[in-house]
Protein backbone atom coordinates (compact mmCIF):
# COMPACT_ATOMS: atom_id res chain seq x y z
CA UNK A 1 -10.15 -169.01 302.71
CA UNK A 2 -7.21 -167.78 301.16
CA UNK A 3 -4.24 -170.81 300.77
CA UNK A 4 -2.22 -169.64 298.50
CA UNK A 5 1.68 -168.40 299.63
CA UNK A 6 2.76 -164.91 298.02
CA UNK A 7 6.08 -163.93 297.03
CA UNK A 8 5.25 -160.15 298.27
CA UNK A 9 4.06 -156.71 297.17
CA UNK A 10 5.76 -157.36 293.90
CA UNK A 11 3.26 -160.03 292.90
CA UNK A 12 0.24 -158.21 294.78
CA UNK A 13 0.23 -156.31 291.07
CA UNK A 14 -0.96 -158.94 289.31
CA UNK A 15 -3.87 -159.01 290.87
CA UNK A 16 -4.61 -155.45 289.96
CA UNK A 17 -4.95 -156.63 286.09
CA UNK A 18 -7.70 -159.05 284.25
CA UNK A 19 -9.08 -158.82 287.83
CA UNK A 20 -13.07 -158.21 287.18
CA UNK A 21 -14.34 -161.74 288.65
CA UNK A 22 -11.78 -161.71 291.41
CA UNK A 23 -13.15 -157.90 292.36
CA UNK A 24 -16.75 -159.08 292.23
CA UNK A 25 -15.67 -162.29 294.40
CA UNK A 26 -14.09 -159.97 297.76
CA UNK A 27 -15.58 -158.58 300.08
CA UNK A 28 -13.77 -155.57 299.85
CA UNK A 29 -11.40 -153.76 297.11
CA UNK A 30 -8.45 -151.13 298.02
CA UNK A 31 -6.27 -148.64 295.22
CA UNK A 32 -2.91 -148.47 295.78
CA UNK A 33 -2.69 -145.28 294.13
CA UNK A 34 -5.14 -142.73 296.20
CA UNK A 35 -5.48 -145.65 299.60
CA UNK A 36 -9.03 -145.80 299.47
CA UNK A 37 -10.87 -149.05 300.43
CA UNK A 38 -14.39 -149.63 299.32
CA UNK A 39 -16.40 -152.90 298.65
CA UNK A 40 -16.70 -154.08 295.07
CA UNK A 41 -20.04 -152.06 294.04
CA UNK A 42 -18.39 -149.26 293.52
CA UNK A 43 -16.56 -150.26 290.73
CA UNK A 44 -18.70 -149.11 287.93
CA UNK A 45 -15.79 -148.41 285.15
CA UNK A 46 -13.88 -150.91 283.71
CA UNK A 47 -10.75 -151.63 281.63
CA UNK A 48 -11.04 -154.27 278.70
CA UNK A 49 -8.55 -155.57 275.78
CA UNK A 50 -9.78 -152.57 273.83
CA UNK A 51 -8.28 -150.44 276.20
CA UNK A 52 -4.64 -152.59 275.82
CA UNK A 53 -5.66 -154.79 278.90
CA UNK A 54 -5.36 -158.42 278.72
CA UNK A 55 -9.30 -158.78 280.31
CA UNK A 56 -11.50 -156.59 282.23
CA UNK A 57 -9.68 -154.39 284.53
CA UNK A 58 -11.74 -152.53 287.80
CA UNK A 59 -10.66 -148.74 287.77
CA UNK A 60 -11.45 -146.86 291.07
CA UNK A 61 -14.10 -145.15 292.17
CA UNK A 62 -12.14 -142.58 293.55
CA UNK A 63 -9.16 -141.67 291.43
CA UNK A 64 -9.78 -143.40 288.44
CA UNK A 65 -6.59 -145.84 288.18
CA UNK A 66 -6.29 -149.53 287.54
CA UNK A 67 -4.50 -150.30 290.73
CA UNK A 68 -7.57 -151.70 292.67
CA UNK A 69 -6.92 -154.96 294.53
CA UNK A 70 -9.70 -157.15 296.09
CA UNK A 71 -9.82 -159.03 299.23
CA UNK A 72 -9.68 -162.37 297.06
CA UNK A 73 -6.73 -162.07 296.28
CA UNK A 74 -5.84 -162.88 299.38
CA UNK A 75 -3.31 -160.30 300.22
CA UNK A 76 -4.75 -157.81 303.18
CA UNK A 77 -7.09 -154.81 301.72
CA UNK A 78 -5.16 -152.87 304.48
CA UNK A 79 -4.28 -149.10 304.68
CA UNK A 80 -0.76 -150.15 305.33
CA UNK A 81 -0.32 -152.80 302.33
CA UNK A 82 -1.61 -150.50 300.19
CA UNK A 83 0.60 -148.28 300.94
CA UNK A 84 3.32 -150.20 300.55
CA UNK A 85 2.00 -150.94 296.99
CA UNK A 86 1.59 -147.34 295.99
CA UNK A 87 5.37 -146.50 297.27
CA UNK A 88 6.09 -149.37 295.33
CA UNK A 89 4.67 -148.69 291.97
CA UNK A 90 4.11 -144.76 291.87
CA UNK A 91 6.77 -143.55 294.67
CA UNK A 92 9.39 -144.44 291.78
CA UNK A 93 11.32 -141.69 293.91
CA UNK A 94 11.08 -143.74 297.13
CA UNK A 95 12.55 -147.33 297.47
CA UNK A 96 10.94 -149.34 299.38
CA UNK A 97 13.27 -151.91 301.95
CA UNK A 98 13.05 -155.57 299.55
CA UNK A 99 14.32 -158.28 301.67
CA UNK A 100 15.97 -159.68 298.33
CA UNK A 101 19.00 -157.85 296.79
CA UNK A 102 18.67 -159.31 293.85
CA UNK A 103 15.69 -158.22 293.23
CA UNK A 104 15.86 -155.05 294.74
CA UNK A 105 19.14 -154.19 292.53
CA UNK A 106 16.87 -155.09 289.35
CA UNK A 107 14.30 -152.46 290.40
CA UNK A 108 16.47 -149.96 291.08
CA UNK A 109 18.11 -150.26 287.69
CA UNK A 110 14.06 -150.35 285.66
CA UNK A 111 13.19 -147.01 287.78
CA UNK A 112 16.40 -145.74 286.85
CA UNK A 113 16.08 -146.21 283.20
CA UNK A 114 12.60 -144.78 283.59
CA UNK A 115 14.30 -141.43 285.06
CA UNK A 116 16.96 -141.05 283.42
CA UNK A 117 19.65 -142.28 285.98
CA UNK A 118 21.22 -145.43 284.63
């Protein structure tokens, strides 16, 4: 049962990284880069500190990133919340609605160093 209280999409990220035993834990694992939703047993590639992780890091079955979320995370392996999470981190284009200004005027000034704008 998942307890824990989440301060959004933002933090959902973290759980994409040093993530092996939480993957193997869930019932169920979802990329927020190509959407797709799979149970942990697909995973058969991994990330490690030789790679410049922190810890072993799932990549996804389907597409090959390290943006794969599991169900023990406790944030909802969900077509929807994944796709918030991809417009999140690889829309940089697209902004996605944060219910925090502050935070949302910090993220538009990282993506616009990272193109170029600022």
């Amino acid at each position: 049962m998942c307890e824990r209280e989440h301060q959004g999409y933002i933090d959902a990220h973290n759980h994409s990284l040093n993530n092996r035993l939480e993957l193997l834990s869930s019932n169920v694992c979802g990329c927020f880069c190509c959407l797709v939703i799979f149970t942990p047993n697909y995973i058969t590639k991994w990330l490690d500190v030789e790679d410049g992780y922190l810890g072993p890091t799932g990549r996804c079955p389907n597409c090959g990133q390290a943006s794969v979320i599991g169900s023990a995370s406790c944030y909802p392996i969900t077509t929807e919340f994944l796709t918030v999470l991809e417009r999140y981190w690889f829309a940089m284009a697209e902004l996605v609605p944060n219910p925090d200004p502050e935070e949302s005027e910090r993220v538009d000034k990282l993506r616009g160093k990272l193109w170029g704008i600022h």
